[in-house]
Protein backbone atom coordinates (compact mmCIF):
# COMPACT_ATOMS: atom_id res chain seq x y z
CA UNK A 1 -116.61 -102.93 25.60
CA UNK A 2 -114.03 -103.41 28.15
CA UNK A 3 -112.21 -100.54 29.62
CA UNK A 4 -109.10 -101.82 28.12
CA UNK A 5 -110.14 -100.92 24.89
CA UNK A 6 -111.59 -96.94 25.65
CA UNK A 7 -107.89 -94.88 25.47
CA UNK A 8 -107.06 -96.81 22.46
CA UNK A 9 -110.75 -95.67 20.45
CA UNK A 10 -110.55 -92.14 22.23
CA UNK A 11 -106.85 -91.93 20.79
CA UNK A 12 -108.13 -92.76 17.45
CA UNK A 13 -110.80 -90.39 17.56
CA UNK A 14 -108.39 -87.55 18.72
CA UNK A 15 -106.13 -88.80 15.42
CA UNK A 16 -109.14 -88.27 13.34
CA UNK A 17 -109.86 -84.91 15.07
CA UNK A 18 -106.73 -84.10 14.31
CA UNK A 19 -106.46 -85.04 10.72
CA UNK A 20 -109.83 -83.57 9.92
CA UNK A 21 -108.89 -80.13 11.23
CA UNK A 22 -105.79 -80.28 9.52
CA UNK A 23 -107.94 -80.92 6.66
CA UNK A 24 -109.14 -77.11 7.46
CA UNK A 25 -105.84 -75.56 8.11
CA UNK A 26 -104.30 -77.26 4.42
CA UNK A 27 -107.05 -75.45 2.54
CA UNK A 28 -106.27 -72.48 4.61
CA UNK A 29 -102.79 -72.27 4.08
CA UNK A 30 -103.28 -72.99 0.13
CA UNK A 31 -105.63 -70.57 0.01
CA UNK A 32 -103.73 -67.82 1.83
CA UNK A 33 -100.97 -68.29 -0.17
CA UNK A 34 -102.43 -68.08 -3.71
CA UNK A 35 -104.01 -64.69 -2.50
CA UNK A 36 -100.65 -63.70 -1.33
CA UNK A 37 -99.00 -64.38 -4.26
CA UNK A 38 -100.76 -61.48 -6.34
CA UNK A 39 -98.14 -59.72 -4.90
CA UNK A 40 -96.24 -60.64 -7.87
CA UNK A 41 -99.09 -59.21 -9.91
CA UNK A 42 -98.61 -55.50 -8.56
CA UNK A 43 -99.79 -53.08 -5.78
CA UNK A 44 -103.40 -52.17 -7.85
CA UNK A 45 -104.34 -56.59 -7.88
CA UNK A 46 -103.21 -57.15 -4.09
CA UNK A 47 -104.88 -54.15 -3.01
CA UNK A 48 -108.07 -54.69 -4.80
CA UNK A 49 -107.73 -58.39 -3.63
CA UNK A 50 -107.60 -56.94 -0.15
CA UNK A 51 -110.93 -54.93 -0.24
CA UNK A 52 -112.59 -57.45 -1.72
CA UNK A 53 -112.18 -59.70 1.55
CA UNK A 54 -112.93 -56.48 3.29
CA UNK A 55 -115.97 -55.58 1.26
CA UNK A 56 -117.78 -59.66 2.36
CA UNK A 57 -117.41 -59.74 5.70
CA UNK A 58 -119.62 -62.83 6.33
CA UNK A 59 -116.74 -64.60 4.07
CA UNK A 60 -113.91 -63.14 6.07
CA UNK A 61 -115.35 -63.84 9.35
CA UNK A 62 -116.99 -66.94 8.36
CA UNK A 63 -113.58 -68.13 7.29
CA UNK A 64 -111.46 -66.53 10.40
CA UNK A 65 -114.03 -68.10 12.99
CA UNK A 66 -113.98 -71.26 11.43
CA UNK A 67 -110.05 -70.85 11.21
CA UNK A 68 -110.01 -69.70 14.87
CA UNK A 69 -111.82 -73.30 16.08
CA UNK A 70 -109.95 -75.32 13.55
CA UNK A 71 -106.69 -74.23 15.70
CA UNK A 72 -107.99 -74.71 19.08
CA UNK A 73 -109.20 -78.15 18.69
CA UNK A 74 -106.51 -79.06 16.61
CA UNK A 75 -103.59 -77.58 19.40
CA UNK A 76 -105.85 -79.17 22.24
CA UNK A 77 -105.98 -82.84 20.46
CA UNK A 78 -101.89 -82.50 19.72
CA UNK A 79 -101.80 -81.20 23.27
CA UNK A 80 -103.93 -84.30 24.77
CA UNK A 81 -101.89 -86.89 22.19
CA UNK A 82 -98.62 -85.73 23.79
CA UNK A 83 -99.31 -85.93 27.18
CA UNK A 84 -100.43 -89.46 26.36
CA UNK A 85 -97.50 -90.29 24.83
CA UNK A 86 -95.66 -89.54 28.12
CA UNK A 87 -97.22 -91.02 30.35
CA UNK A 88 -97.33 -94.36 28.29
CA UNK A 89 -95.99 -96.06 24.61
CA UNK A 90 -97.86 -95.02 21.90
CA UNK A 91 -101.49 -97.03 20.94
CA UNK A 92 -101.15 -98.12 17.08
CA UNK A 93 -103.64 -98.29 14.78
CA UNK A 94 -104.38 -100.03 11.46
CA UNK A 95 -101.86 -99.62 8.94
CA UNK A 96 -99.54 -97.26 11.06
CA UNK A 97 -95.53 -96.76 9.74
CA UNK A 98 -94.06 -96.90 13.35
CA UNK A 99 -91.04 -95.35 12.10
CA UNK A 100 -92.63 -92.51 10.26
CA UNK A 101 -94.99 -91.92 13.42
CA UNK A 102 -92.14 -91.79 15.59
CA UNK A 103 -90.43 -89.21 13.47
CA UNK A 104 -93.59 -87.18 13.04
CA UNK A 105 -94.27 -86.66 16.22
CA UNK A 106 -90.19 -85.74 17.24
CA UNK A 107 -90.53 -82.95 14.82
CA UNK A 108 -94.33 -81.50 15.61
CA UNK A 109 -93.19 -81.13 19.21
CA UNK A 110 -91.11 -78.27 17.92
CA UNK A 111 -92.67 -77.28 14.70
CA UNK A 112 -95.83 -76.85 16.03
CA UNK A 113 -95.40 -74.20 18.55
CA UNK A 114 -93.04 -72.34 15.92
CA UNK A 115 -95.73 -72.29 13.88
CA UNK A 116 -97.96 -71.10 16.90
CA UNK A 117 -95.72 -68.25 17.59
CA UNK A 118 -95.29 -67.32 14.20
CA UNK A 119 -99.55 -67.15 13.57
CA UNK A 120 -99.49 -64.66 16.96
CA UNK A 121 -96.87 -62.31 14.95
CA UNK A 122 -98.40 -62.56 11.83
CA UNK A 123 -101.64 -61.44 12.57
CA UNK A 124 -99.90 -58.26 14.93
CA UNK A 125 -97.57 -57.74 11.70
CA UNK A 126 -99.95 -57.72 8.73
CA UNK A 127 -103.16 -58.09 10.05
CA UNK A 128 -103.68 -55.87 13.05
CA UNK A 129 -100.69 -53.50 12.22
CA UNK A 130 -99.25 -53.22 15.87
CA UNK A 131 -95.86 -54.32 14.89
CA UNK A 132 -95.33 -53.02 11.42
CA UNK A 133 -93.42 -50.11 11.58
CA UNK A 134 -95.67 -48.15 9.11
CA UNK A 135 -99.05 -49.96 9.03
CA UNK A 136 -101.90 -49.03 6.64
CA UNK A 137 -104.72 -50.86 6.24
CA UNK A 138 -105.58 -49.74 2.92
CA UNK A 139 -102.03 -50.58 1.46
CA UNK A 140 -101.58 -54.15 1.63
CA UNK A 141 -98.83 -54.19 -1.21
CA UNK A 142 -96.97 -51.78 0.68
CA UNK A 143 -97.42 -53.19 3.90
CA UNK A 144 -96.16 -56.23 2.40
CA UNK A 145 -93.08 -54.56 1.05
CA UNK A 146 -91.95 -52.29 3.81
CA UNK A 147 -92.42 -55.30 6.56
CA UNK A 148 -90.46 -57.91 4.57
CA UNK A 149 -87.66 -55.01 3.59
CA UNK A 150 -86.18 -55.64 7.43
CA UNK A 151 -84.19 -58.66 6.86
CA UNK A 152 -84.45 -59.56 10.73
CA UNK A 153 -88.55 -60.18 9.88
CA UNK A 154 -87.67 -61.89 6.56
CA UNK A 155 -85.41 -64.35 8.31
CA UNK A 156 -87.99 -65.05 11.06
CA UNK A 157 -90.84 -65.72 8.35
CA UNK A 158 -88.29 -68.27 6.18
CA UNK A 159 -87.30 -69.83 9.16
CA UNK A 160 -91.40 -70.41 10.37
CA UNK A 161 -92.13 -71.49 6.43
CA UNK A 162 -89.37 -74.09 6.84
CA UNK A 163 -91.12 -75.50 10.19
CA UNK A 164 -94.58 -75.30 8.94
CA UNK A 165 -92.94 -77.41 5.57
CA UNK A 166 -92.08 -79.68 7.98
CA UNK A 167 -94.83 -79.64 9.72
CA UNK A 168 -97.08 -80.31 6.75
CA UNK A 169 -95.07 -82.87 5.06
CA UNK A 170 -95.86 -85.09 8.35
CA UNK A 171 -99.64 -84.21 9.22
CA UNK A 172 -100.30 -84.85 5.69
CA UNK A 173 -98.97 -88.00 6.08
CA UNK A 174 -100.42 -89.01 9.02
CA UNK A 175 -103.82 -87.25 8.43
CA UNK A 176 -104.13 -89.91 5.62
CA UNK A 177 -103.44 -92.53 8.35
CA UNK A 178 -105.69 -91.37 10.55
CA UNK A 179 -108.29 -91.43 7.84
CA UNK A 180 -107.42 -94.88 6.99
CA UNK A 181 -106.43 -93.91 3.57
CA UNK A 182 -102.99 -95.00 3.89
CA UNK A 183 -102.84 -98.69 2.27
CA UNK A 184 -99.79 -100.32 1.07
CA UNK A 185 -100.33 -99.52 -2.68
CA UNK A 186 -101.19 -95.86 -1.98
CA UNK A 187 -97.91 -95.21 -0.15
CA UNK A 188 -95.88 -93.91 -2.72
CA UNK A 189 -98.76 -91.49 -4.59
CA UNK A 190 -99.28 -90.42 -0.78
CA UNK A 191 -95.90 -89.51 -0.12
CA UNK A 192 -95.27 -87.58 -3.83
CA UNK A 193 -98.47 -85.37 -3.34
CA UNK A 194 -97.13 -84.42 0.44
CA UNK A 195 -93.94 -83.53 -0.74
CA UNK A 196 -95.29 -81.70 -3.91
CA UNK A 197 -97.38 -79.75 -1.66
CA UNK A 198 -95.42 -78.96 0.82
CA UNK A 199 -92.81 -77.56 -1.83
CA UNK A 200 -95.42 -75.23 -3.19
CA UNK A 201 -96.35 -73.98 -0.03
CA UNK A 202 -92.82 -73.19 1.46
CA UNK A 203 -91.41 -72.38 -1.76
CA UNK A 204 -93.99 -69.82 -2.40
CA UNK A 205 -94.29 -68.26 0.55
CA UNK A 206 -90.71 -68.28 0.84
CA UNK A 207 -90.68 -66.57 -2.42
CA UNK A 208 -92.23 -63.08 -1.14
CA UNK A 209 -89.77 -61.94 1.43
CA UNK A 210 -86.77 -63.38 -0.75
CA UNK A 211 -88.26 -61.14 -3.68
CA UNK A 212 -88.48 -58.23 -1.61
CA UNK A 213 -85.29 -57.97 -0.18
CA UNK A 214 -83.60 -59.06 -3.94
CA UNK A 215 -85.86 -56.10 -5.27
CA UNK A 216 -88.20 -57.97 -7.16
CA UNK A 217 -90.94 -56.46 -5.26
CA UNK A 218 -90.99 -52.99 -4.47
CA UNK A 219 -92.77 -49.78 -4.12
């Protein structure tokens, strides 16, 4: 194999990296938010939801550490793909919307480290309890409640759920071209279930703080 040809396969593998960790990350994110959404079922289902997780902790750290990787590799592959970009025009690849590419990538410049800094926050706000202003481990309804009840923190969590829609919409999109599942035919099915998922996922998470400060939600 000629030289010529090795940053074109390594940027396809880093694509497929990319896509496959997002792969993690998606089922993540669903998963996270169909747990958080028991907040609609009342303080006694969240809570017990809670110690459940708390109660298997080779689930919970199983999942975090796995979590934990997913990120790195999938921030260091972005990371490697943008320098690249830089320094010289993008490499295509089978199948690739040029258009769609270029727009993906304008927006995940930005998006992505929102939704960097917003993962940092969350975990001192809800998980590790270092900036919630009344923190209890054992309350996770009313941790819930009291943190999204400061509109300044509700605004900031909207505002990271409209970059990480964003974000998704895109990496969904181009983790199917990266997987080379992204054929003519299968264009418009691909693009419906993006943007069907994405709404979910925004709209729902969107839902919590917007039913807490409406009073929806409440202690």
């Amino acid at each position: 194999m000629s030289r010529s040809q090795n940053p074109c396969r390594s940027t396809i593998v880093l694509k497929v990296v990319m896509a496959l960790t997002g792969v993690v990350l998606f089922g993540f994110v669903i998963g996270h938010l169909l747990g958080n959404l028991q907040v609609y079922l009342g303080a006694a289902k969240l809570d017990a939801y809670a110690k459940f997780l708390k109660a298997t902790p080779a689930l919970l750290w199983g999942t975090r550490l796995v979590l934990l990787a997913s990120v790195a590799v999938h921030f260091i592959a972005a990371f490697i793909l943008v320098q690249r970009n830089h320094a010289a025009r993008p490499i295509g690849y089978a199948y690739q919307d040029h258009r769609e590419a270029t727009y993906a990538s304008r927006t995940m410049k930005w998006s992505g480290p929102i939704i960097l800094l917003f993962v940092i926050y969350h975990l001192l706000h809800f998980t590790i309890g270092t900036a919630h202003p009344k923190f209890d481990v054992e309350k996770v309804y009313a941790n819930v409640v009291i943190g999204f009840s400061d509109w300044r923190v509700s605004a900031f969590y909207i505002v990271a759920m409209l970059a990480l829609g964003l974000h998704l919409f895109h990496g969904l999109w181009s983790m199917f071209q990266s997987l080379g599942l992204n054929a003519p035919k299968y264009d418009a099915c691909i693009r419906r279930f993006s943007c069907a998922m994405t709404s979910f996922i925004v709209l729902g998470n969107i839902s919590i703080p917007v039913a807490v400060l409406a009073g929806w939600v409440k202690i």
